[in-house]
Protein backbone atom coordinates (compact mmCIF):
# COMPACT_ATOMS: atom_id res chain seq x y z
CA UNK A 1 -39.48 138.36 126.04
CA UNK A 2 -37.41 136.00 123.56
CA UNK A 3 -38.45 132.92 122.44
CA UNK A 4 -35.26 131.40 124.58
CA UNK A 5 -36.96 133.51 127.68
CA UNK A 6 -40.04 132.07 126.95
CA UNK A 7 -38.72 128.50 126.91
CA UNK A 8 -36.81 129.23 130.27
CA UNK A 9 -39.53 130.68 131.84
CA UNK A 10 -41.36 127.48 130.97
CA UNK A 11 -39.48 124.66 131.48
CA UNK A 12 -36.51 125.72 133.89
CA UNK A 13 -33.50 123.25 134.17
CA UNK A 14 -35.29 121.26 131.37
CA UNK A 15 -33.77 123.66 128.84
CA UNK A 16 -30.22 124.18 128.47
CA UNK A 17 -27.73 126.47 125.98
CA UNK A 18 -24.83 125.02 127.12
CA UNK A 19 -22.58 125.53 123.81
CA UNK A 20 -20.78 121.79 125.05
CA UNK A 21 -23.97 120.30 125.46
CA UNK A 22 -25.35 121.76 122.14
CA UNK A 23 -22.19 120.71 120.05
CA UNK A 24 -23.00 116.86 120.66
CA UNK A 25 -26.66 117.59 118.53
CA UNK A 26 -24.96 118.48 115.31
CA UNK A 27 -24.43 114.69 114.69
CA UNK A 28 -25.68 111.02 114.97
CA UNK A 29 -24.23 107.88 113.96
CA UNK A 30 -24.53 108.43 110.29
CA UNK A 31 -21.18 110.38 110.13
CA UNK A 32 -23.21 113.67 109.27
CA UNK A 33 -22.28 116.83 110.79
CA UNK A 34 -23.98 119.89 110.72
CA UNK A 35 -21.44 121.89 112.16
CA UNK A 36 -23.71 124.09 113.20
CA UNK A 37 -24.83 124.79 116.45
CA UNK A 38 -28.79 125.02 117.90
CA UNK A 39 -30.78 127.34 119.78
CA UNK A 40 -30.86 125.19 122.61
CA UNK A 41 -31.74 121.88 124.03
CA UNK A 42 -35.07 120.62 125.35
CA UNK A 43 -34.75 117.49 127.39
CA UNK A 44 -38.30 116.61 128.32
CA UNK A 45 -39.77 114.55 131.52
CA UNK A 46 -43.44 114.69 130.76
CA UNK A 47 -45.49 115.52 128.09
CA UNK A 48 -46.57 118.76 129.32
CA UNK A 49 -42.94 119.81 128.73
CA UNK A 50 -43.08 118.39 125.32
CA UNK A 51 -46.54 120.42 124.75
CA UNK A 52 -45.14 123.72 126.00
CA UNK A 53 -41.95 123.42 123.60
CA UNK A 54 -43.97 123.12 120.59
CA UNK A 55 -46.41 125.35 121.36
CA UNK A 56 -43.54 128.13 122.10
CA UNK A 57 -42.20 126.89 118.72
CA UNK A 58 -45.09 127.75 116.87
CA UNK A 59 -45.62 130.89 118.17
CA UNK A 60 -42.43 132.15 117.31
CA UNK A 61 -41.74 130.41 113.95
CA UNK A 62 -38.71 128.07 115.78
CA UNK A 63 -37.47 124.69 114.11
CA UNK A 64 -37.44 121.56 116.18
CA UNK A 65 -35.49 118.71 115.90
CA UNK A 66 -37.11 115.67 118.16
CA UNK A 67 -34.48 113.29 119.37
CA UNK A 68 -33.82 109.99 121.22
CA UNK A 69 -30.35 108.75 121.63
CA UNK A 70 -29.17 109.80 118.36
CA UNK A 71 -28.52 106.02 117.11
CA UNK A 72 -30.16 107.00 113.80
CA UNK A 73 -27.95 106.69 110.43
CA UNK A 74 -29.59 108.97 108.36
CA UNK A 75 -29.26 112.16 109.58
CA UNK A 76 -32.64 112.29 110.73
CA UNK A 77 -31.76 113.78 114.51
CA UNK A 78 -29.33 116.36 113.52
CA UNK A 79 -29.93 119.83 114.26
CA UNK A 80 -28.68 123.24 112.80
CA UNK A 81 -28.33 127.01 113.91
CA UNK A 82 -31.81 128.56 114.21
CA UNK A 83 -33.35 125.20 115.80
CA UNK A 84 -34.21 124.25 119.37
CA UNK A 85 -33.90 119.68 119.95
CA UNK A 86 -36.41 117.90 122.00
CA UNK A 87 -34.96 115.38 123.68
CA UNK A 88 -37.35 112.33 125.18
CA UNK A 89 -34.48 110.31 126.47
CA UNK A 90 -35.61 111.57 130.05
CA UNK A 91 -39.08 110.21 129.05
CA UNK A 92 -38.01 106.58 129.97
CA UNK A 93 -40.66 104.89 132.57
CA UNK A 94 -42.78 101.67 131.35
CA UNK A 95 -46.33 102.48 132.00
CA UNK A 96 -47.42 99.44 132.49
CA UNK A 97 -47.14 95.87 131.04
CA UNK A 98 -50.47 93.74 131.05
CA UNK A 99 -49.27 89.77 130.05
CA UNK A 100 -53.04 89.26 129.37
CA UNK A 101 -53.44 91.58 126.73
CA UNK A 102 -50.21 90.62 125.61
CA UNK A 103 -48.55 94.68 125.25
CA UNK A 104 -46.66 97.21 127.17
CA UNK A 105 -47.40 100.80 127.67
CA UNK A 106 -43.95 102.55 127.40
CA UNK A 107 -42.62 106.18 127.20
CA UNK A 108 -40.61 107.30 124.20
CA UNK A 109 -36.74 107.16 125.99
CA UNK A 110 -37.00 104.27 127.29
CA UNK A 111 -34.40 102.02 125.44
CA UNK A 112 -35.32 98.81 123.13
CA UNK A 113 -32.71 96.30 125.35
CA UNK A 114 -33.48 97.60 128.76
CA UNK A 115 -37.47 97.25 127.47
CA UNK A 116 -36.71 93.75 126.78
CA UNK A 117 -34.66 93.26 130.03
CA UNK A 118 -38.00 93.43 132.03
CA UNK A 119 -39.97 91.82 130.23
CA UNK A 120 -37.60 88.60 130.13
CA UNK A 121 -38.97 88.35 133.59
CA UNK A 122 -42.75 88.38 132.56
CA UNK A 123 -41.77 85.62 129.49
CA UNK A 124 -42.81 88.50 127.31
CA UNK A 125 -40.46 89.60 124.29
CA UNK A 126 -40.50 93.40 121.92
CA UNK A 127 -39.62 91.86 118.50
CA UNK A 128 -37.98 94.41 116.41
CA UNK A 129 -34.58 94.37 117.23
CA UNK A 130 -32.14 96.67 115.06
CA UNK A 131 -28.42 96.29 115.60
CA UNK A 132 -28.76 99.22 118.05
CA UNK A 133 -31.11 97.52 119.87
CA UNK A 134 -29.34 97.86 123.48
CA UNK A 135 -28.57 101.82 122.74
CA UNK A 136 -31.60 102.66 120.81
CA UNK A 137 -34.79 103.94 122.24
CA UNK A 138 -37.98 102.42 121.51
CA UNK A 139 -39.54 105.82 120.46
CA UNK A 140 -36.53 106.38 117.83
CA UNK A 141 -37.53 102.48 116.46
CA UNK A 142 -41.07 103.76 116.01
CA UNK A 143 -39.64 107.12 114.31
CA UNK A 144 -37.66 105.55 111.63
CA UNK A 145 -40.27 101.82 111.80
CA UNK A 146 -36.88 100.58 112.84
CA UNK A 147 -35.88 96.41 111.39
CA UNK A 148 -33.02 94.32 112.62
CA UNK A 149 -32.28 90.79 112.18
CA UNK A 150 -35.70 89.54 112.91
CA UNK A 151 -38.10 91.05 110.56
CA UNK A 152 -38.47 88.40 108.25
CA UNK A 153 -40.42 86.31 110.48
CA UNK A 154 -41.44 88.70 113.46
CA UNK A 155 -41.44 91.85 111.21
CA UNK A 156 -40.29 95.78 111.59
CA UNK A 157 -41.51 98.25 113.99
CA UNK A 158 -44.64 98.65 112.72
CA UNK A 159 -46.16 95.14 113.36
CA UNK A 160 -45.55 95.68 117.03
CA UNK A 161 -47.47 99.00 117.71
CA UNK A 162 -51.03 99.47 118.61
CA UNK A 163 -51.60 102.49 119.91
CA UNK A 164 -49.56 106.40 119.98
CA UNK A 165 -49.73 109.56 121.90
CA UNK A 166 -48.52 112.05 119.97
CA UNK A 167 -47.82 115.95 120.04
CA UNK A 168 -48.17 118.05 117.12
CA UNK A 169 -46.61 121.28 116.12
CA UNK A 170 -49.12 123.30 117.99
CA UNK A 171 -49.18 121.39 121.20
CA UNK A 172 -52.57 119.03 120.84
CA UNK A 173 -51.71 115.89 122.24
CA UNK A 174 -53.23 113.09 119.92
CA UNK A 175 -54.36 109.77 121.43
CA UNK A 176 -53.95 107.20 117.82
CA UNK A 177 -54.84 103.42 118.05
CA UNK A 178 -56.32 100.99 119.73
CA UNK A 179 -55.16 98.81 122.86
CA UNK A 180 -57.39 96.13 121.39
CA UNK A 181 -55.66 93.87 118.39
CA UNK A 182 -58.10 95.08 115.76
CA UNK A 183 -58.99 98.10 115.52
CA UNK A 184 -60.57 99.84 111.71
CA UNK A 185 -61.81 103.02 112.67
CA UNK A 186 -61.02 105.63 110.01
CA UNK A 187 -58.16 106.46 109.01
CA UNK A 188 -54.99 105.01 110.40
CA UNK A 189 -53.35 107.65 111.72
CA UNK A 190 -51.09 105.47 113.79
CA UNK A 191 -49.56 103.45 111.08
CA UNK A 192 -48.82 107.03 109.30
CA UNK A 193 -47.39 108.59 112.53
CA UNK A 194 -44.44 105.46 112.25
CA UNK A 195 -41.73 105.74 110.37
CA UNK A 196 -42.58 109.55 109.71
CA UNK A 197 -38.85 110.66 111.17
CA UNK A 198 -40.22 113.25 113.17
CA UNK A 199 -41.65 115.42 110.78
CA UNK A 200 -45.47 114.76 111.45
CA UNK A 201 -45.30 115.24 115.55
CA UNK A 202 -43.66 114.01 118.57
CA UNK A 203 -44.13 110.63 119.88
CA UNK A 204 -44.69 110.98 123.76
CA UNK A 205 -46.37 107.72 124.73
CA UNK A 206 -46.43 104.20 122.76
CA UNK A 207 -48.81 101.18 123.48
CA UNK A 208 -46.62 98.07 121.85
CA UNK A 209 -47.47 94.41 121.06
CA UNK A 210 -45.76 91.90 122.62
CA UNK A 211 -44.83 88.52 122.19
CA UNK A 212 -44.06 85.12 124.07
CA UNK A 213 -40.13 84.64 124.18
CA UNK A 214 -39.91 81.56 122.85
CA UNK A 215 -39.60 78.17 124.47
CA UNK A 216 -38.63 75.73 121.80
CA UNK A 217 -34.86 75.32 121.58
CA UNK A 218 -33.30 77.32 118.52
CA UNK A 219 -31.51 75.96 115.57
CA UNK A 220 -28.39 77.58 113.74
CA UNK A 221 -26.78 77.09 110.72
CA UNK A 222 -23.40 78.37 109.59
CA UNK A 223 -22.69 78.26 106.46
CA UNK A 224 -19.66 79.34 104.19
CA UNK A 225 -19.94 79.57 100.01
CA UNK A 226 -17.28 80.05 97.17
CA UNK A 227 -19.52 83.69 95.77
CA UNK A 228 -21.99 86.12 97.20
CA UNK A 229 -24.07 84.97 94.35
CA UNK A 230 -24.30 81.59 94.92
CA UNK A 231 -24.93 82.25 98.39
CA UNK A 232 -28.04 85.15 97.66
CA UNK A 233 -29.48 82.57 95.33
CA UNK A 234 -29.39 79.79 98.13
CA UNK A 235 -31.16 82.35 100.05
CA UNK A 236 -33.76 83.37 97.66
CA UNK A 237 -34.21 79.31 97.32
CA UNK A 238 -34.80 79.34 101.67
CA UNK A 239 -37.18 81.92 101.58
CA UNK A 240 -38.99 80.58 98.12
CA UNK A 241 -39.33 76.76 100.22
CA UNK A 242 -41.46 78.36 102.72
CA UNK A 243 -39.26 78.36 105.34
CA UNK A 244 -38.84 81.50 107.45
CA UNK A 245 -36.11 81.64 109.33
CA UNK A 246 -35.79 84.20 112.63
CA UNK A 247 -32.64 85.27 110.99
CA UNK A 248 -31.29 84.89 107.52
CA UNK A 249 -28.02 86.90 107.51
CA UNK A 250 -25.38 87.09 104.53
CA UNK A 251 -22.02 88.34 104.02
CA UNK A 252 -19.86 88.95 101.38
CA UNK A 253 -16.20 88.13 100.58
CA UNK A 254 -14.56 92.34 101.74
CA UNK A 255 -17.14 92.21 104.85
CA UNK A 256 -15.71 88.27 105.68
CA UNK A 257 -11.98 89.71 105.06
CA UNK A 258 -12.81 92.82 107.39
CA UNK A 259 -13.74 90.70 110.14
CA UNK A 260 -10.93 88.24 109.85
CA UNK A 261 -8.73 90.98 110.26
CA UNK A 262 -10.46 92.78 112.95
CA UNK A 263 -10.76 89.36 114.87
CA UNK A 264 -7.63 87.41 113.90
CA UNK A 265 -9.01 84.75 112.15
CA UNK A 266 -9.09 82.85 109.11
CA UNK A 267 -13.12 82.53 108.31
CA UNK A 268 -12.18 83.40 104.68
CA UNK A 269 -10.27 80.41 104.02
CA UNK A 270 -13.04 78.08 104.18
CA UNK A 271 -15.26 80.10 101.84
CA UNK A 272 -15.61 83.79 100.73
CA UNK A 273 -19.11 84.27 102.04
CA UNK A 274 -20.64 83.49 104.98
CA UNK A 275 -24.52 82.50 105.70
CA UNK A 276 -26.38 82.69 108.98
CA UNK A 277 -29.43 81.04 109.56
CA UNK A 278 -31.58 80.85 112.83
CA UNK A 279 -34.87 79.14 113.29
CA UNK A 280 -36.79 79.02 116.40
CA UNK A 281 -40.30 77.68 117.58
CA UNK A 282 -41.93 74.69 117.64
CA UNK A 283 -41.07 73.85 114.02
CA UNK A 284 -37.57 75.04 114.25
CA UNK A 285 -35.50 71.72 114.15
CA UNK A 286 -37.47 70.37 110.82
CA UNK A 287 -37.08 74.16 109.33
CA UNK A 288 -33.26 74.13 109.81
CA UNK A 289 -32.66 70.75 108.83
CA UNK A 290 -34.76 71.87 105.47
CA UNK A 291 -32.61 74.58 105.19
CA UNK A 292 -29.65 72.73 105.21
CA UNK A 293 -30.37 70.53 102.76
CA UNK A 294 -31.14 73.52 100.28
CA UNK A 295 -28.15 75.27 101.34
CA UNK A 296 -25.61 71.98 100.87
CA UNK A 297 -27.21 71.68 97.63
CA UNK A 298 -26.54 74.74 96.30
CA UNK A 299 -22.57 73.45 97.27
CA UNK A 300 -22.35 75.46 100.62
CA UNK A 301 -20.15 74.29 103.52
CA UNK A 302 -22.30 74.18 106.31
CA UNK A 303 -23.17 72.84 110.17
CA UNK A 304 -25.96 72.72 111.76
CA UNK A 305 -26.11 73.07 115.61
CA UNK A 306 -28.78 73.39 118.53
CA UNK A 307 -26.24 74.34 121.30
CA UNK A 308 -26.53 78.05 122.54
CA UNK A 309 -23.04 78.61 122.51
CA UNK A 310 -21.72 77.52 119.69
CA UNK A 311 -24.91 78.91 117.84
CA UNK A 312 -23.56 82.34 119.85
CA UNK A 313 -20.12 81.64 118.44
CA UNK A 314 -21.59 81.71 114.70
CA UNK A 315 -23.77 85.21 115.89
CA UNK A 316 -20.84 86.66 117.14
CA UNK A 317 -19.06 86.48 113.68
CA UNK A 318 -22.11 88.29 112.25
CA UNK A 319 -22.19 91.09 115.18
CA UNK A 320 -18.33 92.13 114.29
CA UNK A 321 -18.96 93.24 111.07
CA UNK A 322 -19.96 96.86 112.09
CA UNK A 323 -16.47 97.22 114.46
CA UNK A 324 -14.53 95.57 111.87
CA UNK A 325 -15.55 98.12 108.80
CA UNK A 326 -14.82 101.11 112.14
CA UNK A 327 -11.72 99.88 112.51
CA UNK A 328 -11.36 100.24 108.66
CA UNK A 329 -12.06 104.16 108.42
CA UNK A 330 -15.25 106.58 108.21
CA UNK A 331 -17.97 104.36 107.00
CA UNK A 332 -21.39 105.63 105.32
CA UNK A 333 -23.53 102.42 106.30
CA UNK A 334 -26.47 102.71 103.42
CA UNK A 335 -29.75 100.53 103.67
CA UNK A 336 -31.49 99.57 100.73
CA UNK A 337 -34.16 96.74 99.69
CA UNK A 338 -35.57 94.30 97.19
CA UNK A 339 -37.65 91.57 96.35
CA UNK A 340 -35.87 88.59 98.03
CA UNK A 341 -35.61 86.68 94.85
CA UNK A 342 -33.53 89.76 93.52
CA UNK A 343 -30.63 89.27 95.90
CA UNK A 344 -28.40 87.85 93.22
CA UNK A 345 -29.01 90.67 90.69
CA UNK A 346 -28.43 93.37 93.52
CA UNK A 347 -25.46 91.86 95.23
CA UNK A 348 -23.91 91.38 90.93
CA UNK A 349 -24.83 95.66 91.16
CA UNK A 350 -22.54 96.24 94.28
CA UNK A 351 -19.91 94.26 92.31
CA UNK A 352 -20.32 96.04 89.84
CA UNK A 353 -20.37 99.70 91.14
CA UNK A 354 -17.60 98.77 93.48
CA UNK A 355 -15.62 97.96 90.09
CA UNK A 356 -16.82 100.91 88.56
CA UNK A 357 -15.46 103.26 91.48
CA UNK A 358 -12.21 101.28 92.26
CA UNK A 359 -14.07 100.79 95.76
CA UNK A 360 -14.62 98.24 98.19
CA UNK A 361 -18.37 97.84 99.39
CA UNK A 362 -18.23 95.26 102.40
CA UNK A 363 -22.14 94.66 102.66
CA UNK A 364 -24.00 92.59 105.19
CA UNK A 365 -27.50 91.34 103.88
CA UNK A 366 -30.86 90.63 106.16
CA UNK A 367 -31.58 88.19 103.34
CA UNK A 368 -34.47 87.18 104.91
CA UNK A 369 -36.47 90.30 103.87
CA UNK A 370 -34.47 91.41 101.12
CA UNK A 371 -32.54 94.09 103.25
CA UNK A 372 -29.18 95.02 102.29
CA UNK A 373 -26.61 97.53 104.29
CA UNK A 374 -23.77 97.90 101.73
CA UNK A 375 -20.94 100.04 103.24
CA UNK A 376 -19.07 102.54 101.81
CA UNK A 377 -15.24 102.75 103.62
CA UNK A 378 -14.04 106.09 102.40
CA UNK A 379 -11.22 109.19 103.77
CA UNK A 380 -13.42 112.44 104.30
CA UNK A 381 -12.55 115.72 102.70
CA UNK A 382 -11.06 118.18 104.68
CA UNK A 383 -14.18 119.43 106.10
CA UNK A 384 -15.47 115.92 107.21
CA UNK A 385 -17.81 115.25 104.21
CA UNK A 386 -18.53 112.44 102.12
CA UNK A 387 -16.51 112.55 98.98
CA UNK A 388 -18.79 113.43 95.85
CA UNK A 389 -17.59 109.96 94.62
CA UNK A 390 -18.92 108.05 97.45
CA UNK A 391 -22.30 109.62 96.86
CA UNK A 392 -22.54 108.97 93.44
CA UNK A 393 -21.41 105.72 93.72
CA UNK A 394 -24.29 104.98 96.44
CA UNK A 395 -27.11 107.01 93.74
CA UNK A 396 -26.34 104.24 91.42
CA UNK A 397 -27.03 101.76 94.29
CA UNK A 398 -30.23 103.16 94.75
CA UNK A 399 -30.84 103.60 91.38
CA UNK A 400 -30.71 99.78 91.08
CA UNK A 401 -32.26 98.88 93.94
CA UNK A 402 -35.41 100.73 92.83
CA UNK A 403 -34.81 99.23 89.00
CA UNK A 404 -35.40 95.97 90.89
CA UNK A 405 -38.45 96.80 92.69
CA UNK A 406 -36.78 97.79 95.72
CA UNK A 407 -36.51 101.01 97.46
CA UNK A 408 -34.15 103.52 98.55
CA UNK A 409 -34.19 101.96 102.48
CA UNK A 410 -35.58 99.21 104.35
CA UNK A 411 -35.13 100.43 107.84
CA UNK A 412 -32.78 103.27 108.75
CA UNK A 413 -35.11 106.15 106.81
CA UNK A 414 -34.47 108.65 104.56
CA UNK A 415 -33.42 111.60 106.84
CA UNK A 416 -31.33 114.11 105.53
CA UNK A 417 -28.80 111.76 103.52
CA UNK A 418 -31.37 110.48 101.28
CA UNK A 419 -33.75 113.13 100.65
CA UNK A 420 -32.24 114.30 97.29
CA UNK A 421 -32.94 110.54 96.44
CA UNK A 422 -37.05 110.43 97.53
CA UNK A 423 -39.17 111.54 94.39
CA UNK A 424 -36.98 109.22 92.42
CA UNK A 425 -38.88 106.44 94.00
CA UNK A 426 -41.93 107.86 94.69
CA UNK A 427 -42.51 109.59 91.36
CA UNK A 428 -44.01 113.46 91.38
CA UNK A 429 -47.50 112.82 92.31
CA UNK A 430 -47.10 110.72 95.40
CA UNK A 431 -44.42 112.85 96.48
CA UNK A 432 -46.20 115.86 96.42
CA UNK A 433 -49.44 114.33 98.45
CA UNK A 434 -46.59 113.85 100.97
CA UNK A 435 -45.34 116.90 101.36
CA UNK A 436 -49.25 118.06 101.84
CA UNK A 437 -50.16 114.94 104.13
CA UNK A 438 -46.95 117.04 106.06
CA UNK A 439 -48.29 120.15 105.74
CA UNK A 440 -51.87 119.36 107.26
CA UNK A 441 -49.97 118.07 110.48
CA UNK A 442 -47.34 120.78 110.57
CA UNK A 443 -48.46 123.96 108.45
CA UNK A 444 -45.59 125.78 109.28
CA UNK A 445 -42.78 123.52 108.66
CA UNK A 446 -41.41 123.33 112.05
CA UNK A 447 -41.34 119.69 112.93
CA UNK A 448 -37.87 117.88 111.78
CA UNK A 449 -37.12 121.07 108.86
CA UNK A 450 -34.89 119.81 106.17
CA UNK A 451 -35.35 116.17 106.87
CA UNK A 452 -37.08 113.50 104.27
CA UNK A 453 -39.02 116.43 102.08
């Protein structure tokens, strides 16, 4: 028998070759496209379905390409000719939630806001929260150790898992972690399994750490400045203080004028960047009033409010700057990092390259952590590509985000877009012990081929 006879034999309706179906797999929401179409599509209900596609894989030498919702912006879920995808969007129950131990036992499909949705109703909160948090799937956060707006108080992905199931190539099913909050025992196979894309195993089961949703009222500042510089030093000058916001969110002058066009207003008229800071907890009316101070001082125009709404109203200028660059054109949406106190020196880079290029480069900073998404608007050669242009321009970005102590992303991953990027930052030796740390969990090369290494 085939290896597609095999599969059907084994899993039934679970696998299908629709060519329809399989033409939606050659993408994600990077812009990437394969154009090339896989073997077939998995889409798995248990882990025993997830065991018997890898262990069919292995024994006849097949690529697989694990996939949630296909949210990810680096390429990372895209599949190719010659490769079967494993789907775990089916896989979408909660286990079990236990307010006690404070955590949640979830399956990989099951999506980051409908996760939350539940636990609202236990007083219980999932922290990371990445702008795809309603569409995203909780097993693709873990995948890529997923960020958002939050992380620089509550953290990425990785602060918020205890435990994994996971499959490898072969079919074992490991059992990583601890339900307990400590946990040293050897090697920490868990942390390693997060943000490794896919390319390590399959993550089948998760055992998260929860919080309290919390009960103090929130604080929001708006905040508008004359330069993106001004504004990344008032930031680095937040941060430096000892405060630490929930959400420390900056945008520059092209992403300000995007969304005034996209919206219909006039934002840019009362300053060419704008600043959004939330603080929440106990402390969080003395911790925004601090900030305010710093941020008036440094000759911002800002207000400070505790009122949900009009605190939404101020969000709701930050959440349009993804529609308004769409409504723009094709947009690459890169991720890089650096020290916080290095925002100045790495937003004066984008100016630079952007000038360089004859480019705009609308970027949106989590300034909180250091995390910038600069965005590339561009018109894509005839067969749907990024021009070459674009991509040098964005090697230069990384090249200076790493020059500042940075690195190459902060969140989305690395993927198949930033690959030819990786041993600049990790230097031969360390990317090397990767690519054998890969090849002890996948000898063959079958998990995720062509993706980070």
């Amino acid at each position: 028998m085939t290896f597609l006879d095999e599969l059907h034999a084994a899993l039934g309706a679970a696998m299908s070759t629709d060519a329809t179906v399989l033409s939606t797999l050659t993408a994600d929401k990077s812009g990437h496209d394969s154009h090339s179409i896989p073997l077939a599509l998995v889409t798995a209900r248990s882990i025993d379905d997830v065991q018997a596609t890898l262990r069919l894989a292995t024994q006849f030498g097949v690529g697989v390409v694990p996939r949630g919702a296909g949210t990810g912006l680096a390429g990372g879920a895209i599949a190719s000719a010659g490769q079967i995808v494993l789907s775990t969007l089916a896989m979408n129950r909660i286990l079990e939630i236990s307010a006690a131990d404070e955590l949640a036992v979830v399956e990989p499909g099951i999506l980051n806001g409908e996760l939350n949705a539940v636990l609202a109703g236990h007083g219980l909160w999932f922290t990371p929260d990445p702008a795809s948090w309603a569409i995203s799937t909780v097993g693709g956060n873990i995948a890529t150790n997923a960020g958002g707006l939050l992380c620089a108080k509550y953290g990425v992905t990785r602060e918020s898992v205890l435990a994994l199931k996971v499959v490898l190539a072969d079919g074992r099913l490991l059992s990583l972690g601890h339900r307990s909050v400590k946990g040293v025992t050897g090697l920490d196979l868990t942390a390693l399994m997060i943000g490794s894309e896919g390319t390590l195993g399959v993550i089948v089961e998760a055992t998260v750490r929860l919080r309290p949703v919390p009960s103090a009222p929130v604080a929001t500042v708006g905040a508008w400045f004359d330069d993106v510089l001004t504004a990344a030093a008032a930031c680095a000058a937040i941060t430096a203080a000892g405060i630490r916001p929930a959400a420390l969110e900056l945008m520059d002058a092209a992403a300000l004028a995007a969304i005034d066009a996209y919206l219909g207003e006039h934002l840019s008229e009362r300053g060419n960047t704008f600043l959004l800071l939330q603080t929440d907890g106990a402390a969080s009316a003395g911790e925004a009033t601090a900030a305010l101070t710093i941020i008036r001082s440094a000759g911002g125009d800002a207000e400070l409010t505790a009122d949900p709404a009009e605190g939404e109203r101020l969000f709701s200028i930050r959440r349009a700057f993804h529609p308004a660059l769409e409504a723009q054109g094709t947009v690459l949406i890169e991720d890089v990092a650096v020290p916080r106190s290095a925002l100045p020196q790495i937003f004066a880079e984008i100016a630079r390259i952007g000038e360089r290029y004859g480019i705009s480069i609308p970027t949106v900073a989590h300034a909180g952590d250091g995390n910038l998404h600069p965005n590339f608007v561009y018109m894509p050669e005839a067969d749907g590509s990024v021009p070459p242009t674009i991509w040098t321009a964005a090697g230069e970005l990384f090249a200076a985000a790493i020059r500042l102590g940075g690195t190459l992303t902060g969140e989305h991953g690395v993927g198949l877009l930033k690959r030819a990027w990786l041993r600049d930052e990790l230097g031969d030796d360390q990317f090397e012990l990767q690519r054998q740390v890969k090849a002890v969990f996948d000898p063959l090369g079958l998990m995720n081929p062509g993706k980070v290494y």
